[in-house]
Each structure stands twice: as structure tokens, then as C-alpha cells.
Protein backbone atom coordinates (compact mmCIF):
# COMPACT_ATOMS: atom_id res chain seq x y z
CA UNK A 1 -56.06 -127.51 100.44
CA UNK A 2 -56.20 -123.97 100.56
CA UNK A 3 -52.60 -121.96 100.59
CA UNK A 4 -51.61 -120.29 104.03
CA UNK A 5 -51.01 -117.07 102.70
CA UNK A 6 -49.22 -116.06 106.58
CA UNK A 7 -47.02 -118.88 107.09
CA UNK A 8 -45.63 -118.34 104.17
CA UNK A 9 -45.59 -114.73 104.50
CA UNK A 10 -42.02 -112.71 105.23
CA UNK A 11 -43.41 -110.04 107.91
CA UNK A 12 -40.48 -107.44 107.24
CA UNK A 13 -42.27 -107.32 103.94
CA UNK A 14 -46.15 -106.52 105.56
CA UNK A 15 -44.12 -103.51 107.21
CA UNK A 16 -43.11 -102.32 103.73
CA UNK A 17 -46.43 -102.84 102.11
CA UNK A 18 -47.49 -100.77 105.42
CA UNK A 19 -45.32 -97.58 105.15
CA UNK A 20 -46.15 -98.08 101.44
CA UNK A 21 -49.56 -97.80 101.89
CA UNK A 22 -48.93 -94.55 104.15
CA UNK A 23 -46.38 -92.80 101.90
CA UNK A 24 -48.03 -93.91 98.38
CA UNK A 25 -44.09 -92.81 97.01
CA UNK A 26 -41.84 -94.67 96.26
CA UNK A 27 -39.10 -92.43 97.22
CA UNK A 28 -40.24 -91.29 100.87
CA UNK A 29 -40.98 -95.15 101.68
CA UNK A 30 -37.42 -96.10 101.39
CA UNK A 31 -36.35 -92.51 103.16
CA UNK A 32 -38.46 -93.63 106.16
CA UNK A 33 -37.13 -97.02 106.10
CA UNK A 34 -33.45 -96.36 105.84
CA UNK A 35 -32.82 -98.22 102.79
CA UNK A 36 -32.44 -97.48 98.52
CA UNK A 37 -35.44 -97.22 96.44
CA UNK A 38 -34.46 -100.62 94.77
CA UNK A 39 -34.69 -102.63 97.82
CA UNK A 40 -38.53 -100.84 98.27
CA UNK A 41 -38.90 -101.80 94.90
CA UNK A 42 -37.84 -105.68 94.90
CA UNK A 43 -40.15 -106.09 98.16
CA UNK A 44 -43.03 -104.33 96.35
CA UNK A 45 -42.28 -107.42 93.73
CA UNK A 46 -41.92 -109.90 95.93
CA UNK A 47 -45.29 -108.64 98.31
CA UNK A 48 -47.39 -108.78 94.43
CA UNK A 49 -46.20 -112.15 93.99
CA UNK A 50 -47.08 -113.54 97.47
CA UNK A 51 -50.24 -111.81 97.16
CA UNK A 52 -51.04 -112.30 93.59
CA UNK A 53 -52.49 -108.46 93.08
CA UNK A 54 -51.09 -105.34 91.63
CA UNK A 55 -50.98 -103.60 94.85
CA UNK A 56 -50.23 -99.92 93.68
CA UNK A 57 -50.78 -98.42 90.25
CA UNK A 58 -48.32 -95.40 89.37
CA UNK A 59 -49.93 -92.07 88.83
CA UNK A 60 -47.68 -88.98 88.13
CA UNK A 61 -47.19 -88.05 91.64
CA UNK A 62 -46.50 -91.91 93.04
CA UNK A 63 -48.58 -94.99 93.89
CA UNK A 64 -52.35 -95.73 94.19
CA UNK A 65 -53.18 -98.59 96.24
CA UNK A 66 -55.43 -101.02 94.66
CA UNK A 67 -59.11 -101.79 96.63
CA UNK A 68 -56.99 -105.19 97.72
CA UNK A 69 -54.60 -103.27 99.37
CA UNK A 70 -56.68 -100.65 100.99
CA UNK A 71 -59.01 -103.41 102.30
CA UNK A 72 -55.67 -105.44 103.56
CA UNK A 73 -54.47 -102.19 105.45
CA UNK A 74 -57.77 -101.72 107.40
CA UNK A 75 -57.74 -104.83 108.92
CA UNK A 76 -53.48 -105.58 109.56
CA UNK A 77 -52.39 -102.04 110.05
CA UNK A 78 -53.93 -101.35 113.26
CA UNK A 79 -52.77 -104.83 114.62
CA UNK A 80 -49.07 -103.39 113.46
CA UNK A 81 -49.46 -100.60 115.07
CA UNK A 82 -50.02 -101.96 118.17
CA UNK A 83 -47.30 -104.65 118.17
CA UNK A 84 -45.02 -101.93 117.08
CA UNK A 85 -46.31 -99.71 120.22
CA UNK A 86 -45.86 -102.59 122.48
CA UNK A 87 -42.72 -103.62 121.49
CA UNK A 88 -41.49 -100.02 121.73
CA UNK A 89 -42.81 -99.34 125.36
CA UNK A 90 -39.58 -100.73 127.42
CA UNK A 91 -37.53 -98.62 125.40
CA UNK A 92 -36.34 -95.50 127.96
CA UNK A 93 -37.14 -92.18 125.84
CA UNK A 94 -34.33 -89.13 126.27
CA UNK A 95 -35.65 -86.16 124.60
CA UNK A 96 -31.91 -85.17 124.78
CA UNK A 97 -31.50 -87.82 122.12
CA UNK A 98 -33.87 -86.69 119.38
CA UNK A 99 -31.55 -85.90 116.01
CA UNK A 100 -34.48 -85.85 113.59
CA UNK A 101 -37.28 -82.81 112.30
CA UNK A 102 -40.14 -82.35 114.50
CA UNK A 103 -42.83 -81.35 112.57
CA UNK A 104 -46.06 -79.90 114.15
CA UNK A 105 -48.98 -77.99 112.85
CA UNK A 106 -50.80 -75.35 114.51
CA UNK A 107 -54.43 -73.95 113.55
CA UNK A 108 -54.12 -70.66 112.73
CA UNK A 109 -55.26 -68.82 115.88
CA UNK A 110 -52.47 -70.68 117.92
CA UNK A 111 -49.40 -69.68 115.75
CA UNK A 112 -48.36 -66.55 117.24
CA UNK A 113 -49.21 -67.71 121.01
CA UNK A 114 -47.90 -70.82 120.61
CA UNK A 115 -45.23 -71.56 118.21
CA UNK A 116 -41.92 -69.30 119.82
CA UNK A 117 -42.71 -70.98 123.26
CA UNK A 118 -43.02 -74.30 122.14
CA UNK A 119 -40.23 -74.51 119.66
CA UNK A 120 -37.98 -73.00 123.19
CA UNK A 121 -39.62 -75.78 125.44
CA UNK A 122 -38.52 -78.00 123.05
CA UNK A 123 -35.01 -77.16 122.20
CA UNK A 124 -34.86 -76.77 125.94
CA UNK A 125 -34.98 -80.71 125.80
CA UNK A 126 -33.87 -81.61 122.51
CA UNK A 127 -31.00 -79.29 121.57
CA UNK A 128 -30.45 -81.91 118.51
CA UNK A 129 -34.03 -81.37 117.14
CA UNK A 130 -34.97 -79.37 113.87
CA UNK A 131 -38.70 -77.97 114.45
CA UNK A 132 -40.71 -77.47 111.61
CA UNK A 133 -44.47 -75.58 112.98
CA UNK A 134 -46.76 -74.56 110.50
CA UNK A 135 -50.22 -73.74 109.97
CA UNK A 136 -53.42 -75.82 110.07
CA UNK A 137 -54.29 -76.15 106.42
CA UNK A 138 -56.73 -77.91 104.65
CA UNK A 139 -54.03 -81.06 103.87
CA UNK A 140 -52.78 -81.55 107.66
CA UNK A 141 -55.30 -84.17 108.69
CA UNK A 142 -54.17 -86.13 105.39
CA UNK A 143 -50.64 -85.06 106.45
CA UNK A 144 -51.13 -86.92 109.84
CA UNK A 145 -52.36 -89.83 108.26
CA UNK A 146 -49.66 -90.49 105.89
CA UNK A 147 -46.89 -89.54 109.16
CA UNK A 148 -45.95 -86.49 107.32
CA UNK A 149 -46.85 -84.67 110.86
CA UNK A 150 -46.10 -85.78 114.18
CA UNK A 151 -48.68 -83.28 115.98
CA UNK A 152 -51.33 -81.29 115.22
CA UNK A 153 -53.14 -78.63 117.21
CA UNK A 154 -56.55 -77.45 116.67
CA UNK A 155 -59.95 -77.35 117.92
CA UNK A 156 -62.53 -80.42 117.55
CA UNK A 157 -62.60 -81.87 113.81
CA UNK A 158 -65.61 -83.42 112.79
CA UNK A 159 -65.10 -86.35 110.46
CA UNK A 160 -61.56 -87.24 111.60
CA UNK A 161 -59.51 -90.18 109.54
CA UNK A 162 -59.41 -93.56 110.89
CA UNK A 163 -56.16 -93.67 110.67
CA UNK A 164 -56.23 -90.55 113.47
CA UNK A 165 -56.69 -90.09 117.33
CA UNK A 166 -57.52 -87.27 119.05
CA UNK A 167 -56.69 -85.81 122.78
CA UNK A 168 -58.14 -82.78 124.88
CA UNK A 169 -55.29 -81.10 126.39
CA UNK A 170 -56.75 -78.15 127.70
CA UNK A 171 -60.43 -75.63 128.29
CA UNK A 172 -59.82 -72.64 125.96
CA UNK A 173 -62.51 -70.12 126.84
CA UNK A 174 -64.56 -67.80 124.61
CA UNK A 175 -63.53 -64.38 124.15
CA UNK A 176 -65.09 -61.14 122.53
CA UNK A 177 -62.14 -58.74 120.82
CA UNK A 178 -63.39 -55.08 120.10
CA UNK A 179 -61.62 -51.99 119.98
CA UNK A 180 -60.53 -49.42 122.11
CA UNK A 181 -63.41 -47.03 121.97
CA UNK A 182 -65.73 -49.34 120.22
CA UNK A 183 -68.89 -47.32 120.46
CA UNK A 184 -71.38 -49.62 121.44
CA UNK A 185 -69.04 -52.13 123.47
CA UNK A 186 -66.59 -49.93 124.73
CA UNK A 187 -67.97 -49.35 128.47
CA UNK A 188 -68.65 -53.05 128.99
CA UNK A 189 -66.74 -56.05 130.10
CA UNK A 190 -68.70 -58.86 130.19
CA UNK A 191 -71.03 -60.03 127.36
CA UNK A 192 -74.21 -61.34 126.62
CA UNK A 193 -75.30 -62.68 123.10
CA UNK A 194 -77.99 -59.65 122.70
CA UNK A 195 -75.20 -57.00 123.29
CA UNK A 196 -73.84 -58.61 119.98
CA UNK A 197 -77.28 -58.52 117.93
CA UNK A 198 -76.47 -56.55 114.81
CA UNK A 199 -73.31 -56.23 115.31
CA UNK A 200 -70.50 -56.65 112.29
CA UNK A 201 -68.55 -59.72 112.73
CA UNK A 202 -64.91 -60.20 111.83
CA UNK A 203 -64.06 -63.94 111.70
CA UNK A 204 -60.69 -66.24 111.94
CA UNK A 205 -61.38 -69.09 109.33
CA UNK A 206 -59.76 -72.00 110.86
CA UNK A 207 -59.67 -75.27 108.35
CA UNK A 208 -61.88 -78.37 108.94
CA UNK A 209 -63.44 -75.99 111.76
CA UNK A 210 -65.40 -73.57 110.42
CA UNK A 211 -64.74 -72.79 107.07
CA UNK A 212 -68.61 -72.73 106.14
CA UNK A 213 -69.77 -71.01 109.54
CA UNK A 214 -67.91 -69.27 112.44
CA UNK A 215 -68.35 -70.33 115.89
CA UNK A 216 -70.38 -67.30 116.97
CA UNK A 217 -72.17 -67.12 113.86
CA UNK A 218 -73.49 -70.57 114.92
CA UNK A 219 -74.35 -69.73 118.73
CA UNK A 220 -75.87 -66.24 118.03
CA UNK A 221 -78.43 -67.81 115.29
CA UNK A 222 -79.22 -70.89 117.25
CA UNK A 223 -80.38 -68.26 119.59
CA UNK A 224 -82.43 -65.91 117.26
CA UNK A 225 -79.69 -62.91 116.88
CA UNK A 226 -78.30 -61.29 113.82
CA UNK A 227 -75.19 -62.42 112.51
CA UNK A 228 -73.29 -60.89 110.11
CA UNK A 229 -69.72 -61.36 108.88
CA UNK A 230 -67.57 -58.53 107.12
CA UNK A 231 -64.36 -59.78 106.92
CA UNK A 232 -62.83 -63.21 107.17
CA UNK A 233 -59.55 -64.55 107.09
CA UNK A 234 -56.93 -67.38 107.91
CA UNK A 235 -54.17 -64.95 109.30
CA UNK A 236 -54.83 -63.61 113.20
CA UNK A 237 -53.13 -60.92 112.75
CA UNK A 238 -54.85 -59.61 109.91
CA UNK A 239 -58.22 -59.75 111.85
CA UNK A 240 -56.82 -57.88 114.75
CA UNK A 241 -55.76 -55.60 112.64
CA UNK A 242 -58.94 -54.81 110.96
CA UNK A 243 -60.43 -54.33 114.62
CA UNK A 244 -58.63 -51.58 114.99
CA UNK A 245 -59.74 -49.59 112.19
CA UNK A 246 -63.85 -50.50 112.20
CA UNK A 247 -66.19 -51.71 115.07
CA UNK A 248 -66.39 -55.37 114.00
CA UNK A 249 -66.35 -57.59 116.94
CA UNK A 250 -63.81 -60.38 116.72
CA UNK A 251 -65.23 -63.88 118.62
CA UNK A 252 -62.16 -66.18 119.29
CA UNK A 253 -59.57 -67.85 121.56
CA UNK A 254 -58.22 -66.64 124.91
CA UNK A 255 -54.73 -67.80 123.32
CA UNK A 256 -53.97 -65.07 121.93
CA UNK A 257 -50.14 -63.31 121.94
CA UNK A 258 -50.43 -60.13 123.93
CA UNK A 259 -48.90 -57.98 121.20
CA UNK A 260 -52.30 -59.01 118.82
CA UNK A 261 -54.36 -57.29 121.38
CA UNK A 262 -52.57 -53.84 121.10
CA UNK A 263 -55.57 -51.54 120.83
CA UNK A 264 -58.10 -53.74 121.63
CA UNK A 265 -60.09 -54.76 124.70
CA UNK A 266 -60.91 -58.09 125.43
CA UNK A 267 -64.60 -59.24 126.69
CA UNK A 268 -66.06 -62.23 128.06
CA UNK A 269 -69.33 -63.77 127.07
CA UNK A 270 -71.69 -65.49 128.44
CA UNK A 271 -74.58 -67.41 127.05
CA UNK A 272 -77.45 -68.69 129.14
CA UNK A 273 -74.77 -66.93 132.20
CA UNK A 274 -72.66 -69.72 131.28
CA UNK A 275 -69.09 -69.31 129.81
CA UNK A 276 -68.21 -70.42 126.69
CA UNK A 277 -65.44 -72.85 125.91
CA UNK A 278 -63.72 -75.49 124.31
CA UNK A 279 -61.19 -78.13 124.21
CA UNK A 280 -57.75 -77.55 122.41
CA UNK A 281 -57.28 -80.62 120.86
CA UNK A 282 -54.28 -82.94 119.35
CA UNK A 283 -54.38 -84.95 116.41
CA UNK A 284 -51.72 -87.80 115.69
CA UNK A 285 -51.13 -90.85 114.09
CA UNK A 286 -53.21 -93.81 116.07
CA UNK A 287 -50.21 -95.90 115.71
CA UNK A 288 -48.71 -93.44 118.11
CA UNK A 289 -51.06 -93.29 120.62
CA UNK A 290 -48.32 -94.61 123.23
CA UNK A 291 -44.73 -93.55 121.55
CA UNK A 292 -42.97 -91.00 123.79
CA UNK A 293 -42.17 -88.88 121.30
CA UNK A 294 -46.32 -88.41 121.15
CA UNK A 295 -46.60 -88.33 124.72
CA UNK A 296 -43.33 -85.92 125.73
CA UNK A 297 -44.78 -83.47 122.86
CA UNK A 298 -48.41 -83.64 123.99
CA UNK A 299 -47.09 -83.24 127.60
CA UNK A 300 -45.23 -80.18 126.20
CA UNK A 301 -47.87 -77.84 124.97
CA UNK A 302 -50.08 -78.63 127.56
CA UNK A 303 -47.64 -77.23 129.73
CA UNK A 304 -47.79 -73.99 127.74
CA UNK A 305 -51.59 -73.92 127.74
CA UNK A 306 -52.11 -74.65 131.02
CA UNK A 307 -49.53 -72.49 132.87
């Protein structure tokens, strides 16, 4: 008769292998867990035992899970998950509570509108909290999966992890940044894509977005116009600022801080005399989906985006 590899199972140890599996390090497993590195280490023993694989293989910068383990965490993390979010539902959330780091990322257009008013809605709340806000990068989705991240805030990522959800919060709309002056947009106000044929393009790259090809590069070939970028770059400011001094056009988000926009004039475009625009977007853990902390934080910037 086969073995009953559950019954005889200790579950506290499947929630070890689990955080594990996130972490692949030693060290941050037993930090998230509360306990030493040798208790992580004497249920990693007992879990290869029970299961009669290696589990993880150390490499210089941790643990690799083995195909067994990977396979294993597809199919029982997501039922953990949701026991753990069940489980956790009755319990009555005080943001006035909250001793630990909250650490969010931000794409890289939503740092200077964004980051000063949430980190003051949320200390508002949680006077005991430590916020940590950073930008997008190219790690952050892998950053989410492991739970390095609580949050992140972007626009629509193509190829998300499994391990990831994502939520619309909130319409940005499409805006056209040119400067003061600019001598063949200067009189106008509202756009259409031919008033941007030929024109020089100065671009925001924004990771997992559109690192290969810019929004408006997109829209204005799909439509048979010129496109042509001059300058691109992963810091706002530094596009704003190269508006000022050339007549580049600058396609991007309505959230933008005021004090960006000093010297500039802002447009709106239309294509097909529609206006453009598209969801901001939040990225967490799927394990979270329901947590409070998830919810209150979500709830929180799109407060900020929507007042």
C-alpha cells in the first residue's frame, strides 16, 4: 500500500517549505518567520526526508528549488494562500497598529506626484509605520513575487507572474507636454495625432511597459504618422527638463507634480476624437488579494488619484 505522504505530513512544515520557496534564502526565511536560521534549517531536513528530494540546491546567493519543489508549490501554494486569507478575514485591521516597513514601488512617472502624498496619507494612519517607496525597476515584479514588496504601481504589465494579481484603481488620461512657445504647438490646446506627424519625441521609459516602444510611438504608427524619439529616459524630471530647452513633445500621464510642468503647457489629444487613457494599475502578491493591509493601501492611493 502506497504511503500517505499528508497524513503523515506536519503542516507548520509545508508553510516553511512555502516562504522557502518565496525567499530562496535561508536567512530572510527565518526573518519572516520569527525564528533562528537553525530551526529553518532542521525543518528544511526534516521536509527532504518526508519528501525524499533535495528540495533546494545552494548557489552563492541562497537556494534553488529543485523541479519537485517548484512543481509542489504550483499546485499547494495557492490553496495556502487562501486558507491563510480566510483564516485572517475575522481579524479587525487598525492601521494605527502597523509597527513594520511598508514597502511600495512606484513606476517612474508616479514618483514625484505620488510618493510625498501617499507616504502623509499613510503616516496619517499609521504613525508606527516605516515607508520605503521606490521606483518601478526591472526586478519589482520578481520583488512582488518573492513578498519583498507589498504594492506596486504602474500601468498594465503584459506577462505578469502567476504568483501576481492585478487591480485598476483609476482612468489616467493621455496628455501632450510641449513648451512654452513651442513653435509649431504653441497656439493650440487640443491635439490630434497629425499635429504630431514629424514631430521629435521625448519619451519616459517605464520598465515592463515600454522599454522597446513608447506609448505614442505605438498609436502614431498604427495610424501611419512619423515617429521619432530623441531622448529617452527613466527619470521625469529629466524629460521635462529637456522640454524646456528643444521642441520635443513629451506624451505621458496627467499625474504629473505641478512643479514638473514649470515652463511647459500641457495638451490633450485625441485620436479618432476620442481621448486617450488608461488604467493605473496595482500589482501584489495573490496571496493577498483579501489582507487589509492590501486593501487599506490600495484604498489609499486611489484616494490620491481620484480626488
Amino acid at each position: 500500500m502506497a504511503r500517505d505522504v499528508f497524513a503523515t505530513l506536519d503542516l507548520n512544515l509545508l508553510r516553511t517549505l512555502r516562504v522557502l520557496h518565496q525567499e530562496e534564502n535561508m536567512r530572510r526565511a527565518a526573518e519572516r518567520m520569527f525564528v533562528t536560521q537553525p530551526a529553518v534549517s532542521q525543518a528544511l531536513k526534516k521536509l527532504r526526508h518526508h519528501f525524499s528530494d533535495e528540495l533546494f540546491i545552494k548557489t552563492p546567493t541562497g537556494l534553488k528549488p529543485t523541479s519537485f519543489t517548484d512543481d509542489l508549490m504550483d499546485n499547494v501554494g495557492p490553496l495556502l494562500d487562501s486558507l491563510s486569507s480566510t483564516l485572517n478575514q475575522g481579524e479587525t485591521f487598525d492601521p494605527a497598529e502597523i509597527d513594520l516597513d511598508i514597502r511600495i514601488a512606484l513606476a517612474p512617472h508616479m514618483i514625484s506626484f505620488l510618493s510625498s502624498r501617499l507616504f502623509s496619507d499613510i503616516r496619517k494612519e499609521a504613525p508606527g509605520a516605516e515607508v520605503r517607496i521606490e521606483a518601478w525597476t526591472s526586478e519589482t515584479l520578481d520583488n512582488l513575487a518573492k513578498g519583498d514588496l507589498h504594492l506596486g504601481i504602474s500601468l498594465e504589465v503584459a506577462d505578469l507572474p502567476g504568483e501576481l494579481v492585478s487591480e485598476s484603481l483609476s482612468d489616467d488620461f493621455y496628455r501632450v507636454y510641449v513648451r512654452e512657445g513651442h513653435p509649431v504647438l504653441g497656439n493650440k490646446s487640443n491635439l490630434k495625432l497629425k499635429d504630431l506627424d514629424g514631430c521629435e519625441i521625448a519619451a519616459l521609459l517605464v520598465p515592463d511597459f515600454n522599454y522597446q516602444e513608447t506609448h505614442i510611438e505605438r498609436i502614431m504608427k498604427a495610424n501611419g504618422y512619423r515617429a521619432t524619439v530623441g531622448f529617452r529616459c527613466s527619470m521625469s524630471s529629466s524629460v521635462t527638463e529637456v522640454l524646456r530647452s528643444s521642441d520635443m513633445v513629451y506624451g505621458a500621464s496627467s499625474f504629473i507634480d505641478p512643479g514638473e510642468l514649470k515652463g511647459l503647457r500641457t495638451l490633450n489629444l485625441r485620436v479618432k476624437n476620442q481621448q486617450l487613457n488608461y488604467p493605473v494599475t496595482a500589482y501584489y502578491h495573490r496571496r493577498n488579494r483579501k489582507n487589509p493591509l492590501t486593501r487599506w493601501l490600495t484604498g489609499l492611493v486611489t484616494g490620491r488619484l481620484t480626488s
